[in-house]
C-alpha atoms as a PDB file:
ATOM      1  CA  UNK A   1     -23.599 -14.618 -25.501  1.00  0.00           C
ATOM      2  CA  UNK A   2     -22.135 -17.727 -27.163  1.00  0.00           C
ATOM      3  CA  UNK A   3     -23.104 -19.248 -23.585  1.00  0.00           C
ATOM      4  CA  UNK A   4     -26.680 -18.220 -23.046  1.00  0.00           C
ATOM      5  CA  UNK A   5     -27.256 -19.568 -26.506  1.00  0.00           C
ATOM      6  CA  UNK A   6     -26.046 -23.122 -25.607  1.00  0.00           C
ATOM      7  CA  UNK A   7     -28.224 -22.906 -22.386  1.00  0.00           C
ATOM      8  CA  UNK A   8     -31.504 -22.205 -24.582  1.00  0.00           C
ATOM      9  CA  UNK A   9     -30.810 -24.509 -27.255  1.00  0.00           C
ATOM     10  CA  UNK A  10     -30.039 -27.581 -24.947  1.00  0.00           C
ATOM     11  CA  UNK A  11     -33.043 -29.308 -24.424  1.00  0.00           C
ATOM     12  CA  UNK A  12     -32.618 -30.560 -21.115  1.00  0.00           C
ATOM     13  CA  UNK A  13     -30.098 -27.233 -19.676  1.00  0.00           C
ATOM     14  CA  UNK A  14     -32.672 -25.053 -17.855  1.00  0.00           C
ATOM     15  CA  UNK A  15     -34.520 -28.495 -16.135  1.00  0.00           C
ATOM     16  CA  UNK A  16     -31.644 -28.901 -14.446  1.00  0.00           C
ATOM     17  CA  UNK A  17     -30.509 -25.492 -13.422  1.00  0.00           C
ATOM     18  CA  UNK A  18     -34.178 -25.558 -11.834  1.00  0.00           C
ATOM     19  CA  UNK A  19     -33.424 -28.362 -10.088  1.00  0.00           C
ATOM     20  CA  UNK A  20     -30.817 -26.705  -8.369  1.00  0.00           C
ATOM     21  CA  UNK A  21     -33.184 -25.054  -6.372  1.00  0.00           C
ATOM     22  CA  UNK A  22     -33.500 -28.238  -4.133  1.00  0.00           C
ATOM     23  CA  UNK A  23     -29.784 -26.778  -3.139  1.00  0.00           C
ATOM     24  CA  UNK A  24     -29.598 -25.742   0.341  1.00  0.00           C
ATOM     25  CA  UNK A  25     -27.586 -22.853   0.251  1.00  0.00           C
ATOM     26  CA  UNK A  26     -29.923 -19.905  -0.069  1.00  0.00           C
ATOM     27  CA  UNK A  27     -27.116 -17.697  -2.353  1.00  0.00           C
ATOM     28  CA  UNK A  28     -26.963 -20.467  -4.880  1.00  0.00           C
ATOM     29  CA  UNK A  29     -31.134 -20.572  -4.745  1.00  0.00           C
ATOM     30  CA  UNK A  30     -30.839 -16.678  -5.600  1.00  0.00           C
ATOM     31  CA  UNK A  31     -28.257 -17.359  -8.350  1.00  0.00           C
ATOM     32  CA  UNK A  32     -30.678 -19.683  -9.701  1.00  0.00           C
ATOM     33  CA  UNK A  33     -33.484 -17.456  -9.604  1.00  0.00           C
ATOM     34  CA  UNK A  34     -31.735 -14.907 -11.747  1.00  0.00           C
ATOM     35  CA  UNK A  35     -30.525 -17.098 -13.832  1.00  0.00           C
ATOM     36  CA  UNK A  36     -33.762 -18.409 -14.862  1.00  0.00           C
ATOM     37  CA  UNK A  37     -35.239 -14.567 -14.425  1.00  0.00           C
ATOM     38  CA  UNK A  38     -33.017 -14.049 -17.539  1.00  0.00           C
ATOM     39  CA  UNK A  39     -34.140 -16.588 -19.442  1.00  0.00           C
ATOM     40  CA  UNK A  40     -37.775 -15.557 -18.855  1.00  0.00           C
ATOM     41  CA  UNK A  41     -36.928 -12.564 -20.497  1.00  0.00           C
ATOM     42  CA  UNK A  42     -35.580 -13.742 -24.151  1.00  0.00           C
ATOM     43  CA  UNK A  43     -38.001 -14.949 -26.788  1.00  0.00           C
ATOM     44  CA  UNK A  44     -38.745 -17.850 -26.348  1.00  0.00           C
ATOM     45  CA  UNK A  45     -37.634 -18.173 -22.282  1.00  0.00           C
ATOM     46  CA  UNK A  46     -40.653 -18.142 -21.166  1.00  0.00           C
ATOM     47  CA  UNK A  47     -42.016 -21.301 -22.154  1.00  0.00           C
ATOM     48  CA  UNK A  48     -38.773 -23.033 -21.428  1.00  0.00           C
ATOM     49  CA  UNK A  49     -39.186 -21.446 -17.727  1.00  0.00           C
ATOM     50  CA  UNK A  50     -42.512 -22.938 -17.266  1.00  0.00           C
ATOM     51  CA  UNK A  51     -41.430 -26.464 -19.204  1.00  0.00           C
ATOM     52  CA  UNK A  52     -38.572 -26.341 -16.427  1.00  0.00           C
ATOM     53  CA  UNK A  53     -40.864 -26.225 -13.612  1.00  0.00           C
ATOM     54  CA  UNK A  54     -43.319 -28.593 -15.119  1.00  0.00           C
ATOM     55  CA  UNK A  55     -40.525 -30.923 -15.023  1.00  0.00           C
ATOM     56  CA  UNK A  56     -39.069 -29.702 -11.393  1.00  0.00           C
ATOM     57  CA  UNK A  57     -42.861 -30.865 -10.260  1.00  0.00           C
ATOM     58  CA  UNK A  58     -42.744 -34.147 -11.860  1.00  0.00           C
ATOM     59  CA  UNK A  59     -39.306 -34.925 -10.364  1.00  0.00           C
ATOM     60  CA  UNK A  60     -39.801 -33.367  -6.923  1.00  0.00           C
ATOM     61  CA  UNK A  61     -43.589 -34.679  -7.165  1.00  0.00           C
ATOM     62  CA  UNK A  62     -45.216 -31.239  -6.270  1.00  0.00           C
ATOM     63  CA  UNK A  63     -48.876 -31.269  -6.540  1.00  0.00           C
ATOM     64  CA  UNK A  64     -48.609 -27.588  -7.741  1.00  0.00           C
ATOM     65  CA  UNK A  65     -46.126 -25.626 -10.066  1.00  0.00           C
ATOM     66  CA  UNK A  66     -44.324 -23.074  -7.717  1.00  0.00           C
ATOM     67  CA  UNK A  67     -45.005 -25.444  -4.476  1.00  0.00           C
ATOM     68  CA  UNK A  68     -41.433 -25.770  -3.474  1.00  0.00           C
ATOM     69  CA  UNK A  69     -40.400 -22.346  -5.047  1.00  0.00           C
ATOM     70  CA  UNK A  70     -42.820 -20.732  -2.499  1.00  0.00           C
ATOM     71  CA  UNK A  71     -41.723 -23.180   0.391  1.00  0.00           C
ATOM     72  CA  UNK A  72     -38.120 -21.789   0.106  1.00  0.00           C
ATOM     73  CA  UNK A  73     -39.696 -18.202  -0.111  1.00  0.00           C
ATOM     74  CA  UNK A  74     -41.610 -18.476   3.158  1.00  0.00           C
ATOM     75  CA  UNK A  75     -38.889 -20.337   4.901  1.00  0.00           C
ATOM     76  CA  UNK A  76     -35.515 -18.325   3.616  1.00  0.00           C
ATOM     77  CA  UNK A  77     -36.955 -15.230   5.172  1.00  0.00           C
ATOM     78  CA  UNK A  78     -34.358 -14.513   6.968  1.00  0.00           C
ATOM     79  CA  UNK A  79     -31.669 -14.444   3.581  1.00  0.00           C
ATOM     80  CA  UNK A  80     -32.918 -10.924   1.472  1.00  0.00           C
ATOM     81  CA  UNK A  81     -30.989 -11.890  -1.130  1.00  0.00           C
ATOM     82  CA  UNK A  82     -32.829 -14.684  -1.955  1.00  0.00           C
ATOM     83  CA  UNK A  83     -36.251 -13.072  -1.260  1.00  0.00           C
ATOM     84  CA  UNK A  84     -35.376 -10.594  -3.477  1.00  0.00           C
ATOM     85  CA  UNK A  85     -34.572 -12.440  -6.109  1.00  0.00           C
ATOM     86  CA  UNK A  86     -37.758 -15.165  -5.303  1.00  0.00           C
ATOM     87  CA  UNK A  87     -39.681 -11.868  -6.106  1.00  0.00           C
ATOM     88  CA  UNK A  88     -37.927 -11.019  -9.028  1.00  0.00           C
ATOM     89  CA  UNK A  89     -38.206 -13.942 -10.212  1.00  0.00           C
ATOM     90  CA  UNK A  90     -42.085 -14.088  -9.893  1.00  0.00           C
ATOM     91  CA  UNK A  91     -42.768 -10.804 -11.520  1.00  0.00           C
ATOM     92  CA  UNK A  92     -41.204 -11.622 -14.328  1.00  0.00           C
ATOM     93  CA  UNK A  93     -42.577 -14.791 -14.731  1.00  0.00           C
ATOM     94  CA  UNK A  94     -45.945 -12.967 -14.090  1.00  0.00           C
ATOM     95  CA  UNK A  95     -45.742 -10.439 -15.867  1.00  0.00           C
ATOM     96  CA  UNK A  96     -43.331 -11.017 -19.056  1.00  0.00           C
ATOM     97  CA  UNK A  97     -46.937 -12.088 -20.691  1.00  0.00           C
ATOM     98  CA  UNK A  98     -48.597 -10.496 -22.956  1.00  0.00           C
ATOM     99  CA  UNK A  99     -51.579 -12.500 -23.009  1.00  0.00           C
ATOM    100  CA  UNK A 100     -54.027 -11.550 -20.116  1.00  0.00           C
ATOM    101  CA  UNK A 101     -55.803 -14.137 -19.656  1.00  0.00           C
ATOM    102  CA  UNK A 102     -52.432 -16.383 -19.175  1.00  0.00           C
ATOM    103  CA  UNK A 103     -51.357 -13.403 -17.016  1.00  0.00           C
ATOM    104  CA  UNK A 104     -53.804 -13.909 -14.560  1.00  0.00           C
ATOM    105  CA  UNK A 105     -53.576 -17.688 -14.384  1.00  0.00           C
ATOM    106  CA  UNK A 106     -50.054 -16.888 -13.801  1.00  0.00           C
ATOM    107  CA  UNK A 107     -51.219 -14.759 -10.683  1.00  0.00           C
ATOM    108  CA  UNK A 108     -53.495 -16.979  -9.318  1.00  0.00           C
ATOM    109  CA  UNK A 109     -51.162 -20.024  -9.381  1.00  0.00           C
ATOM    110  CA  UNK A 110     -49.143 -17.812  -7.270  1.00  0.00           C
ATOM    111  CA  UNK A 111     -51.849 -16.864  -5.323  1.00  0.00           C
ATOM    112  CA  UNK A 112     -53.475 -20.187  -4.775  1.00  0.00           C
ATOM    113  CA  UNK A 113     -49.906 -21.162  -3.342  1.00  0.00           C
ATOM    114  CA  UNK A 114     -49.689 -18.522  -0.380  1.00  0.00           C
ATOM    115  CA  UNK A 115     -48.173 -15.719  -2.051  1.00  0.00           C
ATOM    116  CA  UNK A 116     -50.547 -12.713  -1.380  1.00  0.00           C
ATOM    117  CA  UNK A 117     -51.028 -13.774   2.444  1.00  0.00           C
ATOM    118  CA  UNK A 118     -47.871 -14.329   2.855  1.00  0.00           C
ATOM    119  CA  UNK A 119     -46.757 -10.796   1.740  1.00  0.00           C
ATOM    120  CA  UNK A 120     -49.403  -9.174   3.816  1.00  0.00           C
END
């Protein structure tokens, strides 16, 4: 508990835990994803998830939020772990909003980056 609450009160904590998802081991890319899955979750984690990969675009100089995120996704297919927790990940992100309107933004970031032809 004590260690969570570091994590969300240090301002630069979950930036670079995101960046670890330029790791190339796909189990540490899952551990990641649940990782930041949790913080979602918590008040407050949701905006410090979407800082994160504001700042994992500026530093990996993504044109799009999610870019890289879904690059793994379609390329780790053969590692389930990971996929499952890439998909996790997503809903929750998606879907931890109450807003609507931000909720289908959400979606069609996702969507603009491959996601629902990819799945088909």
């Amino acid at each position: 508990k004590s260690g969570f609450s570091l994590v969300m009160n240090h301002p630069a904590c979950v930036n670079e835990i995101t960046l670890s998802l330029n790791n190339k081991n796909a189990r540490t890319k899952a551990l990641v994803l649940e990782l930041l899955a949790a913080v979602c979750l918590v008040r407050g984690g949701h905006d410090i998830i979407l800082a994160a990969f504001d700042n994992f675009k500026e530093v990996c100089g993504e044109k799009n939020r999610f870019e890289k995120l879904m690059d793994y996704f379609r390329n780790e297919d053969t590692n389930i772990d990971f996929m499952v927790a890439c998909m996790q990940f997503i809903n929750i992100v998606v879907h931890s909003v109450e807003n609507m309107n931000f909720r289908v933004f959400l979606q069609y970031e996702f969507t603009h980056l491959g996601l629902d032809h990819y799945l088909e």
